[in-house]
C-alpha atoms as a PDB file:
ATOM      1  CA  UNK A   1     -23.579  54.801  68.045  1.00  0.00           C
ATOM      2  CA  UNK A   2     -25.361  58.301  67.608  1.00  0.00           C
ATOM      3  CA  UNK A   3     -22.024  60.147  67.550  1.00  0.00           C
ATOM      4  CA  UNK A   4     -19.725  57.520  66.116  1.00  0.00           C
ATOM      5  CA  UNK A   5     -22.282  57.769  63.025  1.00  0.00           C
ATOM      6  CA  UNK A   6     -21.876  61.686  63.200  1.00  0.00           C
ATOM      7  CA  UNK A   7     -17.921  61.062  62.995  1.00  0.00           C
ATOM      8  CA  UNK A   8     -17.758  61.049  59.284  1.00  0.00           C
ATOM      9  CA  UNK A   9     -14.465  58.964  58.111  1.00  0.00           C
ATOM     10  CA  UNK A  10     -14.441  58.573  54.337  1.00  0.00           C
ATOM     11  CA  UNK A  11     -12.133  56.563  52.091  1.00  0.00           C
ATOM     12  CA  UNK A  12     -10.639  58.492  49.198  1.00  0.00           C
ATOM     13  CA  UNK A  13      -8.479  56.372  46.325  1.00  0.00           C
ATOM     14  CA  UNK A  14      -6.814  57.914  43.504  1.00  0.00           C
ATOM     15  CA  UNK A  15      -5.773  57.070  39.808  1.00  0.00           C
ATOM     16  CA  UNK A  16      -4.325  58.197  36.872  1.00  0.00           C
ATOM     17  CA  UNK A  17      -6.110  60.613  34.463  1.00  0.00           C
ATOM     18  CA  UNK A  18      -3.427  59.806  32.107  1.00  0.00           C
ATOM     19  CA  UNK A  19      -3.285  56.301  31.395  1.00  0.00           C
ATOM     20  CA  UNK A  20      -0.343  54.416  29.909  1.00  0.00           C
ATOM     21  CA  UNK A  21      -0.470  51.336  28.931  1.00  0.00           C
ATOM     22  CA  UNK A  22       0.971  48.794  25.789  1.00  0.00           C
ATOM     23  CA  UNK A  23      -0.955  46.937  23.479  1.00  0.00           C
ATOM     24  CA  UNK A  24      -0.516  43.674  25.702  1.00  0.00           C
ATOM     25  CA  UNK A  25      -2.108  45.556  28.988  1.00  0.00           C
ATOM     26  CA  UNK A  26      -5.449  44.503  27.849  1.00  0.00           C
ATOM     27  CA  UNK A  27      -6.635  44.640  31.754  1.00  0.00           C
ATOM     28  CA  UNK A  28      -6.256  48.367  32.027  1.00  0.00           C
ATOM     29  CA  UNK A  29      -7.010  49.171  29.042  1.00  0.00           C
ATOM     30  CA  UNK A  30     -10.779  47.114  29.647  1.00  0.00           C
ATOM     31  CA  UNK A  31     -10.888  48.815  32.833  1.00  0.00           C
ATOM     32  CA  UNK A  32     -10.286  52.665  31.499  1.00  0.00           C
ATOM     33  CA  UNK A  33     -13.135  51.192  28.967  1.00  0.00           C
ATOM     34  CA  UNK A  34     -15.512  50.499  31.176  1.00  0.00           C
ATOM     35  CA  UNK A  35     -15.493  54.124  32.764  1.00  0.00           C
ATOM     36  CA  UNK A  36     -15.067  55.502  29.699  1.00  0.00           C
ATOM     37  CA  UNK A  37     -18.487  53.693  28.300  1.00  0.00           C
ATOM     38  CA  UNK A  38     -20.101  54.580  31.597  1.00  0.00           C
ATOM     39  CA  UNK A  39     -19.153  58.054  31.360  1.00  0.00           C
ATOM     40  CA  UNK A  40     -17.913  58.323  34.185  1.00  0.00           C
ATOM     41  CA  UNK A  41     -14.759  59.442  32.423  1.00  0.00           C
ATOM     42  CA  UNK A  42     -13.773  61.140  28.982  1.00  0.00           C
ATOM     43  CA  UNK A  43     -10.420  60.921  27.024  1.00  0.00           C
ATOM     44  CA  UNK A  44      -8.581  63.024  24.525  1.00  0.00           C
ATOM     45  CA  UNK A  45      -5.069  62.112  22.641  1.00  0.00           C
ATOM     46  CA  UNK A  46      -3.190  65.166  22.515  1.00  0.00           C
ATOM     47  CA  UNK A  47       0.475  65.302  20.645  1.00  0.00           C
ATOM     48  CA  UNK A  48       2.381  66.505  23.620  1.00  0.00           C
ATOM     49  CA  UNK A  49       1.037  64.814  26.686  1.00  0.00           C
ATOM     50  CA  UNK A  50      -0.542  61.719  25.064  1.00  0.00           C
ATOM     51  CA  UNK A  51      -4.165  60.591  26.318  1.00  0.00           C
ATOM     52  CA  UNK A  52      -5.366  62.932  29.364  1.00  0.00           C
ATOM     53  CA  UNK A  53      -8.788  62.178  30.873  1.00  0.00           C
ATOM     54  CA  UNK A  54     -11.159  64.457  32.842  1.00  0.00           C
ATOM     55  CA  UNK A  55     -14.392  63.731  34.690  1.00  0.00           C
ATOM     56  CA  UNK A  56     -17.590  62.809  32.481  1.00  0.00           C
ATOM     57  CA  UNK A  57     -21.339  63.426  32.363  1.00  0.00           C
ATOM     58  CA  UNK A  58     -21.671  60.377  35.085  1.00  0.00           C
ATOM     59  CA  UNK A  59     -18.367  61.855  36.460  1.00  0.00           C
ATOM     60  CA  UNK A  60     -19.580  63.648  39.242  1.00  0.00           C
ATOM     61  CA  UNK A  61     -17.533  61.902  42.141  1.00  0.00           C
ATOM     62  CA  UNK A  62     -14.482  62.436  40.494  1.00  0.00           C
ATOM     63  CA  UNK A  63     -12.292  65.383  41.493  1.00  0.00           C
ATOM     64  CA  UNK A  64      -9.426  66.308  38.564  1.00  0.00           C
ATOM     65  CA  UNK A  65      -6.473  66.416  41.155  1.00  0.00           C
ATOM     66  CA  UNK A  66      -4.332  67.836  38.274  1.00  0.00           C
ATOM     67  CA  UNK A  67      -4.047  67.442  34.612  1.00  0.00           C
ATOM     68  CA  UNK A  68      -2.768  63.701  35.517  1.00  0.00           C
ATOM     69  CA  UNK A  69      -4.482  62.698  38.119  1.00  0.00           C
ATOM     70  CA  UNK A  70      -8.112  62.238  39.971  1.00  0.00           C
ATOM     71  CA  UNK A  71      -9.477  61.300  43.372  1.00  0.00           C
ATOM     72  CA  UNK A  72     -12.907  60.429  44.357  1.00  0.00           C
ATOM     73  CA  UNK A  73     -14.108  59.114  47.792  1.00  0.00           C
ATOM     74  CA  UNK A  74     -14.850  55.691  47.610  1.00  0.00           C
ATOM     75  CA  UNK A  75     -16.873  55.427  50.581  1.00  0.00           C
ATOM     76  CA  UNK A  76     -17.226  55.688  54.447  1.00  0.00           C
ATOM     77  CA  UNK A  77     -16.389  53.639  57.378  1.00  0.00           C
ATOM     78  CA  UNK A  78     -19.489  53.482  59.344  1.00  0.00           C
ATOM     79  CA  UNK A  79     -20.267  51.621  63.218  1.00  0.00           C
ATOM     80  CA  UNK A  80     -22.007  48.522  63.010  1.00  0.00           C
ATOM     81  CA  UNK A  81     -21.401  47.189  66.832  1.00  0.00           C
ATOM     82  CA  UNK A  82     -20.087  48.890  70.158  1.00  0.00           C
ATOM     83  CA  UNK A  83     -18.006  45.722  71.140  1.00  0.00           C
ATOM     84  CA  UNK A  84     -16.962  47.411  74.486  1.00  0.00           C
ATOM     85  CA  UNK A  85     -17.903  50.758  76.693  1.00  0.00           C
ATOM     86  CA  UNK A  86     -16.504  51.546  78.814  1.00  0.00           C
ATOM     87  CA  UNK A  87     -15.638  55.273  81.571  1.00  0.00           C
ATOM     88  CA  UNK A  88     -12.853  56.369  82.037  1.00  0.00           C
ATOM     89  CA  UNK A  89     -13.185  59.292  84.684  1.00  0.00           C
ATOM     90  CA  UNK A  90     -15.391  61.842  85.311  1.00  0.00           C
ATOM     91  CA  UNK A  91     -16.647  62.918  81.743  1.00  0.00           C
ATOM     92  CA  UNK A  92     -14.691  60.845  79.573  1.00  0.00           C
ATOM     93  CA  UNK A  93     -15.310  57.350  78.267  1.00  0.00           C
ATOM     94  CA  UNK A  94     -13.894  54.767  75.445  1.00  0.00           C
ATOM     95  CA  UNK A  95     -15.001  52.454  72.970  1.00  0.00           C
ATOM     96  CA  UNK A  96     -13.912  49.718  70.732  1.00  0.00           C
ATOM     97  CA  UNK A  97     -16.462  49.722  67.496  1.00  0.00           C
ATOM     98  CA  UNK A  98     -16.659  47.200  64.826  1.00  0.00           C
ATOM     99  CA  UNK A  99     -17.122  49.387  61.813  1.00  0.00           C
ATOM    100  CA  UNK A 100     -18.476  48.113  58.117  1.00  0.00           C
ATOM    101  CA  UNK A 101     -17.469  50.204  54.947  1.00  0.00           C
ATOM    102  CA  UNK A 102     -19.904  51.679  52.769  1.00  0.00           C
ATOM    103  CA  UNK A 103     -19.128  51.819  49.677  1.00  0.00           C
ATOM    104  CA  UNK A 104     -20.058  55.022  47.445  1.00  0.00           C
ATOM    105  CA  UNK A 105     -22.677  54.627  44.300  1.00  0.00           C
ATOM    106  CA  UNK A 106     -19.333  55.075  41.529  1.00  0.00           C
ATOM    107  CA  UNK A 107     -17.257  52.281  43.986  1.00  0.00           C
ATOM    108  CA  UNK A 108     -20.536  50.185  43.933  1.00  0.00           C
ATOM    109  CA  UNK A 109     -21.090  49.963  40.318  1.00  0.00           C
ATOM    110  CA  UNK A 110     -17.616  50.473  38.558  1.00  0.00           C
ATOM    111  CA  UNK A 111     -15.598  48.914  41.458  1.00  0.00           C
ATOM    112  CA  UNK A 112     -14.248  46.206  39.446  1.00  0.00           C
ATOM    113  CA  UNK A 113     -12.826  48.689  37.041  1.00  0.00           C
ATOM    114  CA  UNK A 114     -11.088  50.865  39.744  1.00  0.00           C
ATOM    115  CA  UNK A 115      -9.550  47.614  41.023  1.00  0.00           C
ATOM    116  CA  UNK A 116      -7.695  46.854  38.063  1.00  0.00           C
ATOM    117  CA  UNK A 117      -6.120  50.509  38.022  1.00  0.00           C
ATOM    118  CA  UNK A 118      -5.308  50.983  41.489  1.00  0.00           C
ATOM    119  CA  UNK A 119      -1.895  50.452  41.986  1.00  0.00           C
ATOM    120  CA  UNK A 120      -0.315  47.466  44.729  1.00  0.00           C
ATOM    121  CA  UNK A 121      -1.193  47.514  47.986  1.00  0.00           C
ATOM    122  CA  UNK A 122      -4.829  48.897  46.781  1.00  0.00           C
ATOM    123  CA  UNK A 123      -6.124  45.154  47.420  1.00  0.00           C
ATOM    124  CA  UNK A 124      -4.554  45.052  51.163  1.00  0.00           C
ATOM    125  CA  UNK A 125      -6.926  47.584  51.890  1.00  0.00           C
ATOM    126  CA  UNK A 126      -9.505  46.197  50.097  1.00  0.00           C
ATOM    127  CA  UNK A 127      -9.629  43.267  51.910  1.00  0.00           C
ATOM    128  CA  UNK A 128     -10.051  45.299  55.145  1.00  0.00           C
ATOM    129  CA  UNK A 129     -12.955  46.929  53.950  1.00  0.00           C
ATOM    130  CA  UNK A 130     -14.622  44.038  52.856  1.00  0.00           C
ATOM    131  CA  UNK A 131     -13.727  42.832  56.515  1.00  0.00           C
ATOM    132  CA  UNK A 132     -14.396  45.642  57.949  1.00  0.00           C
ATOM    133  CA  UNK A 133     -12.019  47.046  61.368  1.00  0.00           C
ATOM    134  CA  UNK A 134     -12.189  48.246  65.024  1.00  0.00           C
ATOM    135  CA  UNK A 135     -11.832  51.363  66.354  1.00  0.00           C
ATOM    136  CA  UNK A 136     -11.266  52.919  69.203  1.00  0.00           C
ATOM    137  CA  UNK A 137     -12.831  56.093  69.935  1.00  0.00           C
ATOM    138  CA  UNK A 138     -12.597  58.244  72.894  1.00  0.00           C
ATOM    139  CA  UNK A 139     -15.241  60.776  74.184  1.00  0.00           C
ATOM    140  CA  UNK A 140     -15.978  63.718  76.437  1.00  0.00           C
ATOM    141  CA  UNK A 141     -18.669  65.390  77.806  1.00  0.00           C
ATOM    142  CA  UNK A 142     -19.250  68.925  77.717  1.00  0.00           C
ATOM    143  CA  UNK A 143     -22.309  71.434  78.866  1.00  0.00           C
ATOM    144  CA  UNK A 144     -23.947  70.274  75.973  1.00  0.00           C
ATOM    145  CA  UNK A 145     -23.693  66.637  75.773  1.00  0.00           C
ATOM    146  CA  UNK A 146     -21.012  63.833  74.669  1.00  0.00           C
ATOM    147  CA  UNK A 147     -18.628  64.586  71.515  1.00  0.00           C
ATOM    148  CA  UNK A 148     -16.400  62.415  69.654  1.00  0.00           C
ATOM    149  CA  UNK A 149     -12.738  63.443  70.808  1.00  0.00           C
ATOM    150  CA  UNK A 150     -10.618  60.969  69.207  1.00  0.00           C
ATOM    151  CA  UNK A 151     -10.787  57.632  66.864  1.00  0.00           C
ATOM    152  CA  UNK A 152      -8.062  55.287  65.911  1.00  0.00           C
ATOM    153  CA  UNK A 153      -7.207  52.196  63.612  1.00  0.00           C
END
């Protein structure tokens, strides 16, 4: 569990720093709200591009991709259970592990918001990290000890 905790595999989403939206999308427009009054994001109108957003004072996870765009990690897959363990030769072994997401502090508290911007598809994955997956990770051993060599969906 030791090294499969050392494995770090993060989730990163991404979303528009440029929102567009009509008058009738009141669900993104409410959700670029909410970040806005959490300052997690701030917005200017400007006459060529239109509304452009960069990160905020409560911004920090957000990383301005470009002008139009941001990313942010939106947490880490992380083992809960070794389901199986098993050698296979000399110094090299495999596991299936039962991992859990973790979501980050932004993801926690303005998750609803990110869901309505994400685009489709976002919610399939969702749904698999409230569910959490299996792995399977291989390992070797070296002089100094067991290392992570591979890990796969």
């Amino acid at each position: 569990m030791d090294l499969m905790r050392d494995h770090v595999d993060v989730v990163r989403i991404s979303f528009s720093a440029a929102p567009r939206f009509t008058k009738d999308d009141t669900t993104l427009a409410m959700a670029y709200q909410k970040l806005l009054d959490g300052h997690v994001i701030q917005c200017k109108n400007t006459p060529a591009l239109g509304v452009l957003c960069e990160p905020g004072a409560a911004g920090d996870a957000l990383k301005q991709e470009s002008a139009t765009e941001f990313s942010m990690v939106a947490g880490r897959w992380t083992p809960a259970v070794v389901l199986s363990l098993r050698r296979t030769g000399r110094s090299s072994s495999a596991a299936d592990v039962r991992m859990t997401f973790e979501p980050s502090p932004t993801l926690r508290e303005f998750g609803d918001a990110l869901d309505m911007i994400q685009p489709p598809g976002y919610l399939l994955a969702q749904s698999t990290w409230k569910q959490g997956k299996v792995v399977h990770a291989t390992f070797q051993r070296f002089d100094d000890g067991w290392h992570v060599d591979t890990v796969t969906d």
